[in-house]
PDB file of N, CA and C in Angstrom:
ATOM      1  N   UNK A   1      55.125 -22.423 -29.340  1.00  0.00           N
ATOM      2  CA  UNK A   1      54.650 -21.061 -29.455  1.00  0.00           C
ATOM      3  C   UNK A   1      54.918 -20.571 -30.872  1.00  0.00           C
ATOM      4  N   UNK A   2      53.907 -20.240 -31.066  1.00  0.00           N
ATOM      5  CA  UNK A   2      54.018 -19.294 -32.847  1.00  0.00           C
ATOM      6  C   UNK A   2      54.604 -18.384 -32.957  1.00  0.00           C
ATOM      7  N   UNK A   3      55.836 -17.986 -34.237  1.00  0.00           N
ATOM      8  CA  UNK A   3      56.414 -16.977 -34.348  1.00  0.00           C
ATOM      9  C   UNK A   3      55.725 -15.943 -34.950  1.00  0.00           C
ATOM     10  N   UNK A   4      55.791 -14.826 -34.246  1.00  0.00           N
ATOM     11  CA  UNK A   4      55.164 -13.678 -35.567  1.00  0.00           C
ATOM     12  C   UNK A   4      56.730 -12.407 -35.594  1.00  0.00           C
ATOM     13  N   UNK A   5      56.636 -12.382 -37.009  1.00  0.00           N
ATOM     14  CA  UNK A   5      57.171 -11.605 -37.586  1.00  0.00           C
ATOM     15  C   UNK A   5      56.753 -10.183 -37.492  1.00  0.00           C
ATOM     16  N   UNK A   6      57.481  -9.240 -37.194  1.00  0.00           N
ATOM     17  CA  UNK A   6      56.866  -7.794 -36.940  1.00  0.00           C
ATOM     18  C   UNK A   6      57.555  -7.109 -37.910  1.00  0.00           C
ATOM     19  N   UNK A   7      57.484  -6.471 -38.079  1.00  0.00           N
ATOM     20  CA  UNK A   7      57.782  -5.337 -39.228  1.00  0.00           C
ATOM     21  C   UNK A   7      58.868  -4.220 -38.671  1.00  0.00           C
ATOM     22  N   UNK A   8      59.404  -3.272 -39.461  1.00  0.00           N
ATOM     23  CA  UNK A   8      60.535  -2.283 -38.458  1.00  0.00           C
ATOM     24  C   UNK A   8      59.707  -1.747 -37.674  1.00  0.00           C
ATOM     25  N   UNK A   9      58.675  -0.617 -37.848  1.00  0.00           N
ATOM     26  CA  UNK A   9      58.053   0.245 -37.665  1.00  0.00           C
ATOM     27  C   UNK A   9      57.619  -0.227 -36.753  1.00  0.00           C
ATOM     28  N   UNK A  10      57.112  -1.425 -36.173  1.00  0.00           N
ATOM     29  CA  UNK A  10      56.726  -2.022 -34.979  1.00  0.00           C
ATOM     30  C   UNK A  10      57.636  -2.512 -33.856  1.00  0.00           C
ATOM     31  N   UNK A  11      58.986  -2.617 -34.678  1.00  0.00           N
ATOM     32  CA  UNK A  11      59.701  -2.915 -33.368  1.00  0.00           C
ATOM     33  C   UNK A  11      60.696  -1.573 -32.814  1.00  0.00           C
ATOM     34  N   UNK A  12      60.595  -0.723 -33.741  1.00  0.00           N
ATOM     35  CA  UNK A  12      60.852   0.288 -33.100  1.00  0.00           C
ATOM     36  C   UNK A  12      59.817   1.351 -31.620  1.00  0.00           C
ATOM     37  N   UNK A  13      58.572   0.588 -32.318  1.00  0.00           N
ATOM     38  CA  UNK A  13      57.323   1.319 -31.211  1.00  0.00           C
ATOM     39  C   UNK A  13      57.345   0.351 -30.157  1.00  0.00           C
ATOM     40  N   UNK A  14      57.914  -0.793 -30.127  1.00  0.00           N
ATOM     41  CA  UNK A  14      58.103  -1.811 -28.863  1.00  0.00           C
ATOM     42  C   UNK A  14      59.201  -1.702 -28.223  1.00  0.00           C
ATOM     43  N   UNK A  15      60.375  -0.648 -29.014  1.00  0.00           N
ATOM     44  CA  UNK A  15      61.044  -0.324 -28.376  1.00  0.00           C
ATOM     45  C   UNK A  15      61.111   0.900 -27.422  1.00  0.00           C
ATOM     46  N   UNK A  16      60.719   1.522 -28.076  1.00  0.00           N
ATOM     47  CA  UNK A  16      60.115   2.680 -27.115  1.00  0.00           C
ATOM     48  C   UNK A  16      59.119   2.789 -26.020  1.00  0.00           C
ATOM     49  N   UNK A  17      58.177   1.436 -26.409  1.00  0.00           N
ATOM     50  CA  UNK A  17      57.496   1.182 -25.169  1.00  0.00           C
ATOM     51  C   UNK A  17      58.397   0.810 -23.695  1.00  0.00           C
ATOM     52  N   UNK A  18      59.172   0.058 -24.212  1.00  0.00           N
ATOM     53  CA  UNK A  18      60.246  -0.549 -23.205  1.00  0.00           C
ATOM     54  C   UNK A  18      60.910   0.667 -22.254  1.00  0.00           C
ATOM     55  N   UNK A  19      61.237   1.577 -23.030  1.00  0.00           N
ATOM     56  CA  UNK A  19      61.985   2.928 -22.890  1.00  0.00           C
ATOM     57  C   UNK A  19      61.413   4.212 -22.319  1.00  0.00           C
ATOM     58  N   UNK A  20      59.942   3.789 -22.218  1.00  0.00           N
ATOM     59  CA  UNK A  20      58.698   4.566 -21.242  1.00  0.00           C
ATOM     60  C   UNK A  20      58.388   3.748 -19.865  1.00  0.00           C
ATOM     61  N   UNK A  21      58.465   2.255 -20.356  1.00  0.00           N
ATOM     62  CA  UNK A  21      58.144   1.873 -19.382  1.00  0.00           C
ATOM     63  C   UNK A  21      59.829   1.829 -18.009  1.00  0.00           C
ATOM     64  N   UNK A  22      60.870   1.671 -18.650  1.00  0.00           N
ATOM     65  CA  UNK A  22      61.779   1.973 -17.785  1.00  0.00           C
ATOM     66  C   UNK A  22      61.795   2.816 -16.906  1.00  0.00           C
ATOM     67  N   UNK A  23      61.512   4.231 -18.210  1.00  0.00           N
ATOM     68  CA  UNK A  23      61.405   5.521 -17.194  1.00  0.00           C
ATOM     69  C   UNK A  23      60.704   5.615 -16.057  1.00  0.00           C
ATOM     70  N   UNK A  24      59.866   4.746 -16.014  1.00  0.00           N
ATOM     71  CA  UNK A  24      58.566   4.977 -15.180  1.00  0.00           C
ATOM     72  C   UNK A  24      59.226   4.094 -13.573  1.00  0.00           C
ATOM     73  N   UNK A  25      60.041   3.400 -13.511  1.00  0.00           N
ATOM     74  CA  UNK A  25      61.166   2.368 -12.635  1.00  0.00           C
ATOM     75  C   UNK A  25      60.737   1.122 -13.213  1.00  0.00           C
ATOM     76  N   UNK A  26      60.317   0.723 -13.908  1.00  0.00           N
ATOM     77  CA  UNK A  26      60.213  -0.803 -13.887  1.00  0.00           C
ATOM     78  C   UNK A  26      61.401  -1.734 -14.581  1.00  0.00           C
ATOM     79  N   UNK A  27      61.676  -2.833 -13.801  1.00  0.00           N
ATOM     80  CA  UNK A  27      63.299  -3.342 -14.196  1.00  0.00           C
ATOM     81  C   UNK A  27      63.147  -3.331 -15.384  1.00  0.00           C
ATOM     82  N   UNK A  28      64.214  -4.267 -16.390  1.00  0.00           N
ATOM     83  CA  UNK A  28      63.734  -4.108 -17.706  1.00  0.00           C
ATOM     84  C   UNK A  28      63.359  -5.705 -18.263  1.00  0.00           C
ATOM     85  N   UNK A  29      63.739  -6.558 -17.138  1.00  0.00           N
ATOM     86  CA  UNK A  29      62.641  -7.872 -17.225  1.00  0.00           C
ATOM     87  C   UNK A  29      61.406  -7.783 -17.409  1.00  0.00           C
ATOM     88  N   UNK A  30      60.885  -7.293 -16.272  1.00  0.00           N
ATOM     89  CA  UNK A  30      59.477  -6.662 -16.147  1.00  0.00           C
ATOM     90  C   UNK A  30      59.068  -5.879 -17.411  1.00  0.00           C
ATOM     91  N   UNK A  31      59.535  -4.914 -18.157  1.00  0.00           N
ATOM     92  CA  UNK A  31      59.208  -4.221 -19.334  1.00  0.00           C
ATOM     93  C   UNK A  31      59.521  -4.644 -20.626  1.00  0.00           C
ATOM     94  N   UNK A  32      60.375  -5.615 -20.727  1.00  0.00           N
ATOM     95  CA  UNK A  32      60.476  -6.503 -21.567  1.00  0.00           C
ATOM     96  C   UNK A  32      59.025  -7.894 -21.670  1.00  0.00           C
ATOM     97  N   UNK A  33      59.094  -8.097 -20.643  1.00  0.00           N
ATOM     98  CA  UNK A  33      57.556  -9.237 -20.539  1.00  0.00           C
ATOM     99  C   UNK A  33      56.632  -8.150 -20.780  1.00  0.00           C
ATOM    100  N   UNK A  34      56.161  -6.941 -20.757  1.00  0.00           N
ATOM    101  CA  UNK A  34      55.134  -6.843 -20.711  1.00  0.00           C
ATOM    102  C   UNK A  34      54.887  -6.018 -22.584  1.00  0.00           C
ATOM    103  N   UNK A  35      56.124  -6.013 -23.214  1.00  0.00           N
ATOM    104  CA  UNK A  35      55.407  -5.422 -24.388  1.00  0.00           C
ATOM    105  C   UNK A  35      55.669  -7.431 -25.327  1.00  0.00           C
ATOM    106  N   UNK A  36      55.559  -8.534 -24.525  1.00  0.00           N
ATOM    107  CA  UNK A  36      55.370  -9.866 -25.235  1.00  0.00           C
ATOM    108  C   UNK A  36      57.165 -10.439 -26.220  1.00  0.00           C
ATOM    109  N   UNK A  37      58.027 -10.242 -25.405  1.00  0.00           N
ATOM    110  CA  UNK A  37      59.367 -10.407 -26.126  1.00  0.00           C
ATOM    111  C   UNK A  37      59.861 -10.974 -25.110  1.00  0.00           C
ATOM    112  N   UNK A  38      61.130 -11.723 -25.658  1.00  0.00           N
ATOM    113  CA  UNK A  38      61.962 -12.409 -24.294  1.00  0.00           C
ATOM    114  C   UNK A  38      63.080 -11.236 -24.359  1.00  0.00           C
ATOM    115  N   UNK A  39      63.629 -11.635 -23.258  1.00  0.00           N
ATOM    116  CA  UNK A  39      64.781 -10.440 -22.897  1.00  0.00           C
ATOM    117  C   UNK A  39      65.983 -10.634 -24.424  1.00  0.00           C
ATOM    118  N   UNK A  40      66.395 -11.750 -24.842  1.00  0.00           N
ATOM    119  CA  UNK A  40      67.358 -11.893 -26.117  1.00  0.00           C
ATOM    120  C   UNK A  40      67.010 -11.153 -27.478  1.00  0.00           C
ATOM    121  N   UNK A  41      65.438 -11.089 -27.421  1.00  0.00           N
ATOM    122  CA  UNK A  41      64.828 -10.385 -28.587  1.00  0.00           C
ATOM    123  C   UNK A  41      64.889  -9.195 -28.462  1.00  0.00           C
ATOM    124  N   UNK A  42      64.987  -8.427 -27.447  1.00  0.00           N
ATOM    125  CA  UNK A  42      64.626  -7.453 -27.004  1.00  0.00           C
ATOM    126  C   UNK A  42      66.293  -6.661 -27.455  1.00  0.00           C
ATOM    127  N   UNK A  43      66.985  -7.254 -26.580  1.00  0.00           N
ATOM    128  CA  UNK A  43      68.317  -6.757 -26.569  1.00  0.00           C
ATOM    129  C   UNK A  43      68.825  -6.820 -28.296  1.00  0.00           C
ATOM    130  N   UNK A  44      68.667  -7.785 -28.937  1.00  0.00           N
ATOM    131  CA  UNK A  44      68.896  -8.394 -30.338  1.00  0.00           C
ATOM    132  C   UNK A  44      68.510  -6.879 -31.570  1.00  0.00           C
ATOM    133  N   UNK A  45      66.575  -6.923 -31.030  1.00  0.00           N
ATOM    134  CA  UNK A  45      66.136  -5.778 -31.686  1.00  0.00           C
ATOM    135  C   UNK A  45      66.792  -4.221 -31.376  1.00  0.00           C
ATOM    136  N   UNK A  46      67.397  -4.187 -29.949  1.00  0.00           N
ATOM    137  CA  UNK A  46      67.506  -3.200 -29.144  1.00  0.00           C
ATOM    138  C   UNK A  46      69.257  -2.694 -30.275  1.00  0.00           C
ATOM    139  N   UNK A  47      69.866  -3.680 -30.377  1.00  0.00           N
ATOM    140  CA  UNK A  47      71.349  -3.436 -30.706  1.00  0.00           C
ATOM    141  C   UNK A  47      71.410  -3.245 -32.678  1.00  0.00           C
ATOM    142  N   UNK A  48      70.353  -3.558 -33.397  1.00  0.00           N
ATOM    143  CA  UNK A  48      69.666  -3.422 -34.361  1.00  0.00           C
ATOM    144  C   UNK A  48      69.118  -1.720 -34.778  1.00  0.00           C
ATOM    145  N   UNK A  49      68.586  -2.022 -34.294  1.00  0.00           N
ATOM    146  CA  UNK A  49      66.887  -0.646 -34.602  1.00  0.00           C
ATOM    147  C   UNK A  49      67.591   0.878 -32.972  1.00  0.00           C
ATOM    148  N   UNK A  50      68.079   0.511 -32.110  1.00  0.00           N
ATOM    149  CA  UNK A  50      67.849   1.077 -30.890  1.00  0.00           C
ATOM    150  C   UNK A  50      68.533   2.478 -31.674  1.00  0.00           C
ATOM    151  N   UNK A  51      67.540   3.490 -30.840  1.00  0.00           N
ATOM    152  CA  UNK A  51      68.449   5.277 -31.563  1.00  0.00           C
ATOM    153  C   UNK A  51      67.337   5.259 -32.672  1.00  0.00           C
ATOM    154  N   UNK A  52      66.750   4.457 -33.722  1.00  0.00           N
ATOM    155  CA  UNK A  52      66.267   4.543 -34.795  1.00  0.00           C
ATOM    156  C   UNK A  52      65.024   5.525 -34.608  1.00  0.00           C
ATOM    157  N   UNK A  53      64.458   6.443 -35.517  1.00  0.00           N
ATOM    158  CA  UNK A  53      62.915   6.824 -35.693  1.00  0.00           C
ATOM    159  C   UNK A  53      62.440   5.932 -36.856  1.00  0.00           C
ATOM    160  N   UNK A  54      60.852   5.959 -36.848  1.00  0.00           N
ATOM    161  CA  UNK A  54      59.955   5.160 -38.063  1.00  0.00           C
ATOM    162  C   UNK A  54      60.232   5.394 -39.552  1.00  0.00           C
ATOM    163  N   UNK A  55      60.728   6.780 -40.023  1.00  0.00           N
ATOM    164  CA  UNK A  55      61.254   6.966 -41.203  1.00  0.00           C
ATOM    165  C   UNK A  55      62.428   6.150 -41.697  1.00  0.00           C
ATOM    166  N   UNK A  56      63.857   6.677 -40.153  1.00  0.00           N
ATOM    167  CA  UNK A  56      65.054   5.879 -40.724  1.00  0.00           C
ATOM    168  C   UNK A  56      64.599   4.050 -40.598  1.00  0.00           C
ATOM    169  N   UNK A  57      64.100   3.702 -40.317  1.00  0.00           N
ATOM    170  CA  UNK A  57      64.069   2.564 -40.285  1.00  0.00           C
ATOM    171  C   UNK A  57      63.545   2.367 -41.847  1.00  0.00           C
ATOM    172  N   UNK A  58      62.721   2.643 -42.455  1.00  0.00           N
ATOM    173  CA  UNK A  58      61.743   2.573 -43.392  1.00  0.00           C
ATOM    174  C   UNK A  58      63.268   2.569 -44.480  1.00  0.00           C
ATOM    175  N   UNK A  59      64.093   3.109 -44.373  1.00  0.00           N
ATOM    176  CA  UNK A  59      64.965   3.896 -44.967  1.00  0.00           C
ATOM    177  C   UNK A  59      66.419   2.883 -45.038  1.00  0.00           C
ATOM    178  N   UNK A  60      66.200   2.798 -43.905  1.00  0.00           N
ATOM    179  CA  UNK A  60      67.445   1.394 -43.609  1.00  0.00           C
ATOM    180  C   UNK A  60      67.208   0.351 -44.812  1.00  0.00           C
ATOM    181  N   UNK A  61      65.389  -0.048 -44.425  1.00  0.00           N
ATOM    182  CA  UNK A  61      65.137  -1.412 -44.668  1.00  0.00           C
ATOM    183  C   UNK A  61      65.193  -1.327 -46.663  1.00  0.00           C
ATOM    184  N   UNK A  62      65.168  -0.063 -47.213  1.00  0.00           N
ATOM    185  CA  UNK A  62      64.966   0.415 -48.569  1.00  0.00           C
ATOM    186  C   UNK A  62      66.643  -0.094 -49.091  1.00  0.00           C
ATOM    187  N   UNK A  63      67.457   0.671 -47.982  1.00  0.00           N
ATOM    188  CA  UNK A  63      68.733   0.715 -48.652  1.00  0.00           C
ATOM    189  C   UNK A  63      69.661  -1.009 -49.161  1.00  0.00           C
ATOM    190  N   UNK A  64      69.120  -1.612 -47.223  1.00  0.00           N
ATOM    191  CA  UNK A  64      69.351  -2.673 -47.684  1.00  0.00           C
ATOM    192  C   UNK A  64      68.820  -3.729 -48.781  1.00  0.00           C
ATOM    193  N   UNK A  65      67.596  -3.653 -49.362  1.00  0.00           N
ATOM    194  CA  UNK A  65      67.256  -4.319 -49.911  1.00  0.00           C
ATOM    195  C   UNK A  65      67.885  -3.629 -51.363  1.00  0.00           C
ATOM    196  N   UNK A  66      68.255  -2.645 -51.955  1.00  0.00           N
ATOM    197  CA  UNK A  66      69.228  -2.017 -53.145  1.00  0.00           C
ATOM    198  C   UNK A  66      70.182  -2.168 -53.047  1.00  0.00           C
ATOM    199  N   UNK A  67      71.100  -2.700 -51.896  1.00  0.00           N
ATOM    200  CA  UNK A  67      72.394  -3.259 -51.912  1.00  0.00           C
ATOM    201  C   UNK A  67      72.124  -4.974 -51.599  1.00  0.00           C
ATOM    202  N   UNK A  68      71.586  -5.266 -51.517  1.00  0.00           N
ATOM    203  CA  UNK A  68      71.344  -6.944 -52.059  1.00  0.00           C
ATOM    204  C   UNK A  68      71.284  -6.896 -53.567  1.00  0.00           C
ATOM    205  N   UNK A  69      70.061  -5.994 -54.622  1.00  0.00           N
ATOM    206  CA  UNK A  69      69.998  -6.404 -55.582  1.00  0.00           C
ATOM    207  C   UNK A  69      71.456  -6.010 -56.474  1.00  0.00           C
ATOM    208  N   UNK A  70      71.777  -4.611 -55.797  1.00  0.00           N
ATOM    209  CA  UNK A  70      73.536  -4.628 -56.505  1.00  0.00           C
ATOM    210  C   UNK A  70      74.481  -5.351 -56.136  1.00  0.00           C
ATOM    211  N   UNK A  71      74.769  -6.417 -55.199  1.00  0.00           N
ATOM    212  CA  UNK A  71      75.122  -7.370 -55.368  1.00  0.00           C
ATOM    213  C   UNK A  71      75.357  -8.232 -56.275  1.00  0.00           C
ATOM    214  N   UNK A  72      73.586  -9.091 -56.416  1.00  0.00           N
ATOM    215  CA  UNK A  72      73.475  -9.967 -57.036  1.00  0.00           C
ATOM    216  C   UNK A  72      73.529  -9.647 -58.603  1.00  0.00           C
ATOM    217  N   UNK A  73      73.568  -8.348 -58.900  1.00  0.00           N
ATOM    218  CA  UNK A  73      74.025  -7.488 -60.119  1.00  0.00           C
ATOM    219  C   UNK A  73      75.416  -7.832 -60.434  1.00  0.00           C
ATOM    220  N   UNK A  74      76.101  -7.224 -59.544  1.00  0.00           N
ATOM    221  CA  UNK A  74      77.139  -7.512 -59.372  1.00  0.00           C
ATOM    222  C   UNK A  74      78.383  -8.512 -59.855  1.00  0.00           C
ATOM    223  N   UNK A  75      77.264  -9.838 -59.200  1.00  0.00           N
ATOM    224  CA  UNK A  75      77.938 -11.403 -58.750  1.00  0.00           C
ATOM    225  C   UNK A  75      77.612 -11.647 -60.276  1.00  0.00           C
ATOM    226  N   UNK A  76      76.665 -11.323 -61.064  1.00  0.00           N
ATOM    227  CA  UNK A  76      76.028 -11.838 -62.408  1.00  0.00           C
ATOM    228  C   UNK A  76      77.080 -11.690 -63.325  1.00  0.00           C
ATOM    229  N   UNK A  77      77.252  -9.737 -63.356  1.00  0.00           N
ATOM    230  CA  UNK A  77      78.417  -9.824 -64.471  1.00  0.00           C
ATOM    231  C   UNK A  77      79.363 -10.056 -64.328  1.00  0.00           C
ATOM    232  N   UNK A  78      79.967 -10.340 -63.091  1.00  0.00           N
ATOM    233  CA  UNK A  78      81.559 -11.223 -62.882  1.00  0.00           C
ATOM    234  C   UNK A  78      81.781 -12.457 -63.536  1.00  0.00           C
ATOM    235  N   UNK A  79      80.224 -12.996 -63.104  1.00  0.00           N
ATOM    236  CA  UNK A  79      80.305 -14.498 -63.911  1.00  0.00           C
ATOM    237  C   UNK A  79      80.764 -14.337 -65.740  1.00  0.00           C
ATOM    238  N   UNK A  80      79.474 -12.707 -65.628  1.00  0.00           N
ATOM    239  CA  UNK A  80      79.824 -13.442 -67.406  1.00  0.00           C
ATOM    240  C   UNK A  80      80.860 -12.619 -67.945  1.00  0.00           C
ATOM    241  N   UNK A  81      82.008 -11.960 -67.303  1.00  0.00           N
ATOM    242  CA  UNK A  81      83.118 -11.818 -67.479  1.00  0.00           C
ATOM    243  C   UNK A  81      83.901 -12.636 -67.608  1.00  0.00           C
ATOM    244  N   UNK A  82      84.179 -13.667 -66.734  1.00  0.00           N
ATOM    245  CA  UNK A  82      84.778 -14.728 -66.579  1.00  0.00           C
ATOM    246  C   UNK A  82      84.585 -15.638 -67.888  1.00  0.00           C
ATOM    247  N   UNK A  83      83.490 -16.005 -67.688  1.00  0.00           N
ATOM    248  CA  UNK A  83      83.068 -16.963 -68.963  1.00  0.00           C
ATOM    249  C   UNK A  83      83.423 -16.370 -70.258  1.00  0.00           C
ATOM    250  N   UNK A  84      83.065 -15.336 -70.680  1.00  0.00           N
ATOM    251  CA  UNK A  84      83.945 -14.452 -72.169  1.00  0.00           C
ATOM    252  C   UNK A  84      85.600 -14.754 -72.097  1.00  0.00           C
ATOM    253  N   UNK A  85      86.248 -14.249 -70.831  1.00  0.00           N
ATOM    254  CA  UNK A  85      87.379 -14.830 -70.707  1.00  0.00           C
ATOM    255  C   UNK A  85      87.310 -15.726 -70.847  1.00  0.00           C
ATOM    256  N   UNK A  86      87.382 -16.518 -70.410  1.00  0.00           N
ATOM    257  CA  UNK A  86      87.690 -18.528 -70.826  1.00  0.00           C
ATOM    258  C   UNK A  86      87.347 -18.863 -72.791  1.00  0.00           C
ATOM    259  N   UNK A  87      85.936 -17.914 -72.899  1.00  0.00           N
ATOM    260  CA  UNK A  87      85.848 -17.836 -74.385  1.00  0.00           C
ATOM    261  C   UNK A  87      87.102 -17.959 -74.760  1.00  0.00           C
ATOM    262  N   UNK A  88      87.209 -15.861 -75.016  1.00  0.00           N
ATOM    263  CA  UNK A  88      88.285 -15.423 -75.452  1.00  0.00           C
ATOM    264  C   UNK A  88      89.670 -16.654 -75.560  1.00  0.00           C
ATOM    265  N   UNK A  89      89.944 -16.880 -74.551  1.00  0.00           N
ATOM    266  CA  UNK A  89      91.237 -17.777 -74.355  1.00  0.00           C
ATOM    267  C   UNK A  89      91.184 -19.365 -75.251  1.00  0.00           C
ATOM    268  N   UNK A  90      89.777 -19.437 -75.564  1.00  0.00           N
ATOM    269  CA  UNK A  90      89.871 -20.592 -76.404  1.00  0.00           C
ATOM    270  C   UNK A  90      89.765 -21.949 -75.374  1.00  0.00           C
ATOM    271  N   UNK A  91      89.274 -21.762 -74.171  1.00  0.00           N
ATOM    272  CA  UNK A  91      89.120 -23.097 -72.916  1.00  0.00           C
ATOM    273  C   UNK A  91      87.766 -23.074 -73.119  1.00  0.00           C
ATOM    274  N   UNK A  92      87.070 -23.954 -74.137  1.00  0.00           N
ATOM    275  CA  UNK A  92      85.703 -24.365 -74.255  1.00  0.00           C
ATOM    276  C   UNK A  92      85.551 -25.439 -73.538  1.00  0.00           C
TER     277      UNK A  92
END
């Protein structure tokens, strides 16, 4: 079976489908199969995104990707701290 990748904004609206269709009595096997997810994805996305609206998500996905690149900002000038040190110290 082919994976497809969904986007936030979509798994937040599959989550809410789930969350209409509950209301309505249906177990949450049953409402889990019917918006196309297995129950692990569901719960996975659910413990992720669950509580979220389409903005904060949009918002999440912004922040995290600016704390990856300050990271790898980060990790860069440590290196070339280090390396000036070792300069400095005369360990060529």
């Amino acid at each position: 079976m082919a994976r497809k990748r969904r986007t936030a904004e979509e798994i937040v609206a599959k989550l809410r489908q789930v969350d209409v269709l509950m209301a309505r009595g249906k177990p949450v096997a049953n409402a889990v199969r019917a918006i196309g997810v297995t129950e692990v994805t569901y719960y996975r996305w659910r413990n992720e995104y669950g509580g979220l609206k389409g903005d904060q998500v949009k918002r999440l996905k912004e922040l995290e990707s600016e704390n990856t690149r300050l990271r790898r900002a980060i990790s860069d000038l440590t290196l070339d701290k280090l390396i000036l040190q070792e300069a400095a110290r005369g360990n060529f």
